[in-house]
Protein backbone atom coordinates (compact mmCIF):
# COMPACT_ATOMS: atom_id res chain seq x y z
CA UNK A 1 0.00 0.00 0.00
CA UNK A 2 2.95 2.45 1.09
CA UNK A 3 4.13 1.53 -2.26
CA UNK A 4 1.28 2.68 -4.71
CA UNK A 5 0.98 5.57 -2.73
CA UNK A 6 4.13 6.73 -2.75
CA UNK A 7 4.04 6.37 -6.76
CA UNK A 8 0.94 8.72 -6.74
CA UNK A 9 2.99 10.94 -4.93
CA UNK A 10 6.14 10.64 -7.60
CA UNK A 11 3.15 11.23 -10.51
CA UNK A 12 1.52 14.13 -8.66
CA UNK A 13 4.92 15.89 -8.00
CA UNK A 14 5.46 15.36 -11.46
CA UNK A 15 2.22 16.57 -13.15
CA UNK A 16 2.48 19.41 -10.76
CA UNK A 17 6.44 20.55 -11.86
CA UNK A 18 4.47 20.75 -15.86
CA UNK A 19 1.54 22.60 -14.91
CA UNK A 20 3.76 25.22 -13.17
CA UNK A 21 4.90 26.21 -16.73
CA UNK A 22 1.30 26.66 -17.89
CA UNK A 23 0.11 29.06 -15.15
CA UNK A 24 3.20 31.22 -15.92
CA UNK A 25 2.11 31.06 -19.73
CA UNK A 26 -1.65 31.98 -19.14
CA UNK A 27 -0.55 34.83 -16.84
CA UNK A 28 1.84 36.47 -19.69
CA UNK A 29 -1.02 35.55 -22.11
CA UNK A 30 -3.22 37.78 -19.73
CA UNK A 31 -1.19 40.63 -19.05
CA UNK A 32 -0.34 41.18 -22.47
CA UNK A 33 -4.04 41.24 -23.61
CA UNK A 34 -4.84 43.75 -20.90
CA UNK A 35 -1.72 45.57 -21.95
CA UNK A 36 -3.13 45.71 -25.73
CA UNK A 37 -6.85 46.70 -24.04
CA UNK A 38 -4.91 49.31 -22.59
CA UNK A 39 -3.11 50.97 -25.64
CA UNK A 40 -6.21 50.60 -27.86
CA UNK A 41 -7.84 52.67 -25.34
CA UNK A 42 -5.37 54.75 -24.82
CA UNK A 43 -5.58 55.43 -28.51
CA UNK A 44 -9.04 55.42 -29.08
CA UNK A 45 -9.47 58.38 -26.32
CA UNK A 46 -6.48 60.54 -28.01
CA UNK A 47 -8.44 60.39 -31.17
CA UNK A 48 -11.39 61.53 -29.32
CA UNK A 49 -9.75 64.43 -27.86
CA UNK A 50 -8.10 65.35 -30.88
CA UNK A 51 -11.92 65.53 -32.44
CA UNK A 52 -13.52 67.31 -29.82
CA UNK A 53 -10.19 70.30 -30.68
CA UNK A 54 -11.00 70.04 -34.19
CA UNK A 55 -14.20 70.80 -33.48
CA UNK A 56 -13.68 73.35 -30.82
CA UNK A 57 -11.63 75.38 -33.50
CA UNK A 58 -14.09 74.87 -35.62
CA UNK A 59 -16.67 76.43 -33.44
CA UNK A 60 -14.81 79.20 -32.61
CA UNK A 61 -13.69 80.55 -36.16
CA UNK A 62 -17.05 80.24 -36.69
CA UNK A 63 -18.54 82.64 -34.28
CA UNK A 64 -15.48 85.14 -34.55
CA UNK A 65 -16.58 85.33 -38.51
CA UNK A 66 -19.90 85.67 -37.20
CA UNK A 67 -18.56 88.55 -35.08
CA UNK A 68 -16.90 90.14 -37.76
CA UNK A 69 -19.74 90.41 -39.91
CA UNK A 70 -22.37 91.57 -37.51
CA UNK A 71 -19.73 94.27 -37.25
CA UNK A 72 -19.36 94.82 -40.73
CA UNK A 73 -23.18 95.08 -40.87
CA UNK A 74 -23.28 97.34 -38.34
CA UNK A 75 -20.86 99.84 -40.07
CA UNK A 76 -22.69 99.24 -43.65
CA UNK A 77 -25.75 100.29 -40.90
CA UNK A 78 -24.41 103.13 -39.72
CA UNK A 79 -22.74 104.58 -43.24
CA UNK A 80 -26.13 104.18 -44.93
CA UNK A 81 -27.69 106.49 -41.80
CA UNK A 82 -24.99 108.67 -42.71
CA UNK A 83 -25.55 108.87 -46.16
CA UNK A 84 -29.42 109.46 -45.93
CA UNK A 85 -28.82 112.54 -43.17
CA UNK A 86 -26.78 114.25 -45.21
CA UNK A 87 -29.50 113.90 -48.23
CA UNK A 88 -32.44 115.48 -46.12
């Protein structure tokens, strides 16, 4: 009995020494799929912020044109007045 027990032993050492291997294997597999997750967000978001500045210059040279012609209206405005006085 001591005997067949002792071989279990001898196996279960052994099976254990090549599944050692595999656990070290899965948790590189792991980390470097979390490590891709990671740059492919990382990526993802710098596109998204580089949108959101396109757009924010966008915006803005959009109302400062608007600006500049309400002011140019305003002076076309105030030249027509002008003109009209001075004909009365």
């Amino acid at each position: 009995m001591r005997a067949t027990s002792r071989n279990r032993e001898k196996r279960n050492r052994a099976q254990a020494r090549t599944e050692d291997g595999s656990a070290l294997l899965l948790a590189i597999f792991v980390l470097v799929l979390l490590t891709g997750m990671g740059v492919v967000l990382l990526f993802a978001s710098r596109t998204d912020v580089r949108m959101s500045q396109a757009d924010s210059r966008a915006k803005k040279a959009f109302y400062i044109a608007e600006a500049g012609l309400e002011t140019a209206r305003e002076q076309l405005r105030a030249s027509l007045n002008y003109v009209l006085e001075r004909r009365n």
